[in-house]
Protein backbone atom coordinates (compact mmCIF):
# COMPACT_ATOMS: atom_id res chain seq x y z
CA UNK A 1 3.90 -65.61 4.08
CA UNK A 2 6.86 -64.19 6.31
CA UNK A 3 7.48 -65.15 10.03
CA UNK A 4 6.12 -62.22 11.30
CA UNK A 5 3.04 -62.10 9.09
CA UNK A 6 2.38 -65.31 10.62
CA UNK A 7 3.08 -64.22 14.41
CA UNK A 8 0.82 -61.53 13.75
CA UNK A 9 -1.94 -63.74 12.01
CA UNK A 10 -2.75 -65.40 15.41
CA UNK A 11 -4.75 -63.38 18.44
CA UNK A 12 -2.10 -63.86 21.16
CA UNK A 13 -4.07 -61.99 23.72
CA UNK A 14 -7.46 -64.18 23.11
CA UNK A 15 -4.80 -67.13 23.36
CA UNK A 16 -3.49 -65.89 26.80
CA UNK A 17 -6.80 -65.27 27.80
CA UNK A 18 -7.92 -69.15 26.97
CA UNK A 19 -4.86 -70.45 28.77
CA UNK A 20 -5.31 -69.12 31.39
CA UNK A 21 -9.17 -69.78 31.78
CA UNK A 22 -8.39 -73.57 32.09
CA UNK A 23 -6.61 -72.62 35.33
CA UNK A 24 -9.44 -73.26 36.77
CA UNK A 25 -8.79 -77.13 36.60
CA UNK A 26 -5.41 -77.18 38.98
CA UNK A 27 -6.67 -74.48 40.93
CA UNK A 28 -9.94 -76.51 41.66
CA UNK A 29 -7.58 -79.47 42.70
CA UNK A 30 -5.31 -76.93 44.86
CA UNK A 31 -8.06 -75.61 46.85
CA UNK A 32 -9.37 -79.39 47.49
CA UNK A 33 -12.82 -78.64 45.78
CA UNK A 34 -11.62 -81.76 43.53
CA UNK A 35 -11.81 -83.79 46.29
CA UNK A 36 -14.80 -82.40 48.23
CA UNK A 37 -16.77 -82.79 45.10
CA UNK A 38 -15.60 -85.97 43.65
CA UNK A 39 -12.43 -85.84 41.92
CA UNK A 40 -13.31 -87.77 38.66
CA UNK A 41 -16.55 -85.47 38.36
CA UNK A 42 -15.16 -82.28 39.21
CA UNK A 43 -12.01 -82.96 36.38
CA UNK A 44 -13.96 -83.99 33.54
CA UNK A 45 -16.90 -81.51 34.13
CA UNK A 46 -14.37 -78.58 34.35
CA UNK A 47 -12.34 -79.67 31.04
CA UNK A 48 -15.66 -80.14 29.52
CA UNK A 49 -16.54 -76.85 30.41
CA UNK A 50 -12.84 -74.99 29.83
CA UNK A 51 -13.58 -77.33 26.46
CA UNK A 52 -16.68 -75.62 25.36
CA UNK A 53 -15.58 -72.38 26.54
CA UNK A 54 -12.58 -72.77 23.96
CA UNK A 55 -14.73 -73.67 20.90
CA UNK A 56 -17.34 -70.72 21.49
CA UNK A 57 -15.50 -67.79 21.78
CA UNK A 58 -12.88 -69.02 18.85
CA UNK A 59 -16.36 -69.59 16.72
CA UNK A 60 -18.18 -66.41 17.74
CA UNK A 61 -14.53 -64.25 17.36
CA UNK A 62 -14.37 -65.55 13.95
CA UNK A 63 -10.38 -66.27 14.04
CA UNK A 64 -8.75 -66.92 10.87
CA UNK A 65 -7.43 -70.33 12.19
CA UNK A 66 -9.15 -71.83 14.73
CA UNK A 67 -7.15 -75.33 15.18
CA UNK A 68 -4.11 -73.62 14.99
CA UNK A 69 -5.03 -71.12 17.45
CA UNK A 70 -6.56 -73.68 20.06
CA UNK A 71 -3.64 -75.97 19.55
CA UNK A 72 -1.41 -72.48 21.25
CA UNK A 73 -4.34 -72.12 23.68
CA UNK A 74 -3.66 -75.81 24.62
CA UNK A 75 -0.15 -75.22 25.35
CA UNK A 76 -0.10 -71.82 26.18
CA UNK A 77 -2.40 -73.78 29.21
CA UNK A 78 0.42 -76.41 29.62
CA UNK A 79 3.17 -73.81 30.08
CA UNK A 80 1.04 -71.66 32.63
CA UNK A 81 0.19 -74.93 34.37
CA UNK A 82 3.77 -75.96 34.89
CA UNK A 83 4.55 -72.68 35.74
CA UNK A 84 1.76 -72.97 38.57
CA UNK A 85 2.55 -76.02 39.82
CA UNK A 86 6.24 -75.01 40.53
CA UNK A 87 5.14 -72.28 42.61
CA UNK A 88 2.89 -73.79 44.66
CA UNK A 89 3.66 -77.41 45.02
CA UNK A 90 6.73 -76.23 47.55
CA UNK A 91 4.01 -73.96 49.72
CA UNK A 92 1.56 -76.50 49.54
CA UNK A 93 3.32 -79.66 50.30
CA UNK A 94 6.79 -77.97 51.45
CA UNK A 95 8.81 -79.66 48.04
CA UNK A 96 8.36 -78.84 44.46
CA UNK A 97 6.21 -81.65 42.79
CA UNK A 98 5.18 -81.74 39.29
CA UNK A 99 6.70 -81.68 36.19
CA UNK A 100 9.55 -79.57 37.06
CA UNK A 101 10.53 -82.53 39.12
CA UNK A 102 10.96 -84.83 35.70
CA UNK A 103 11.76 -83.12 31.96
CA UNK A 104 10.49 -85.95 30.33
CA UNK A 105 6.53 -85.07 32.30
CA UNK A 106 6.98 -81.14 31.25
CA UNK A 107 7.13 -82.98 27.93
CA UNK A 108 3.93 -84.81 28.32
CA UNK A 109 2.01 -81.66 29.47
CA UNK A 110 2.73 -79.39 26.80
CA UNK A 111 1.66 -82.80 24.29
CA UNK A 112 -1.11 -83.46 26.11
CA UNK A 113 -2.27 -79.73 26.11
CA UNK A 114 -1.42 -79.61 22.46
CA UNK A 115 -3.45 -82.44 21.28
CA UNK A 116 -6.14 -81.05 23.82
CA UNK A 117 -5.62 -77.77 21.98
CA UNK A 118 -5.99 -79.65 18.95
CA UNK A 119 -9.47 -81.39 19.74
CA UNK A 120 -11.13 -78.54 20.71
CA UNK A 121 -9.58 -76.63 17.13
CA UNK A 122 -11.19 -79.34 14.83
CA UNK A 123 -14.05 -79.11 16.30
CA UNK A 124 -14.13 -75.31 16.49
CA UNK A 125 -12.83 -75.59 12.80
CA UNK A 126 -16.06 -77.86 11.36
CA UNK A 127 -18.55 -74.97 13.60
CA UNK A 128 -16.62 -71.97 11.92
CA UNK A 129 -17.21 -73.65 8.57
CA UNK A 130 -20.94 -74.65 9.15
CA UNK A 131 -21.33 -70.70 10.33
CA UNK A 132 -19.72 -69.25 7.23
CA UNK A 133 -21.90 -71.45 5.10
């Protein structure tokens, strides 16, 4: 298989949609509803939620490769979250913060995301071969 049947193998517009879905996690934190809630509730509920949201729609859309395509979603997610966080860390707080601050943490987020990504996939993997069966 060729590099661009590959790249055109893979739903990049369901993947962009994904990504961006599990904005909602930062922006809860931006707009303080983290903290009004209960930080540690509010983080894992949403993830759980952005989690589930993930394995559904890959499982009902019937993609070709669902761990491969979660594992983009997951750092499609890290790339628009970095890309967030350097915009509004310096009108928030008046100074960039985040992992722009530190290569080594933009690192970390994309991994993080990928293995995220990559949870969600195996899992959307063993439902897509339970449905075809």
């Amino acid at each position: 298989m060729s590099n661009q049947n590959v790249y055109h193998s893979f739903n990049w517009k369901l993947i962009v949609i994904l990504s961006s879905i599990a904005l909602i996690r930062p922006f809860l934190s931006m707009f303080g509803i983290s903290e009004a809630i209960g930080k540690p509730v509010v983080s894992i509920t949403a993830t759980i939620l952005i989690s589930l949201t993930w394995i559904v729609v890959v499982v009902l859309k019937k993609e070709a490769q669902p761990l491969l395509t979660l594992i983009f979603v997951g750092i499609g997610y890290g790339i628009l979250a970095i890309i967030i966080s350097g915009i509004f860390s310096p009108i928030l707080t008046g100074h960039l913060q985040g992992p722009l601050t530190n290569p080594y943490a933009i690192v970390s987020v994309l991994f993080t995301n990928a293995i995220w990504g990559g949870i969600t996939g195996a899992i959307a993997t063993i439902f897509s071969k339970i449905n075809h069966s």
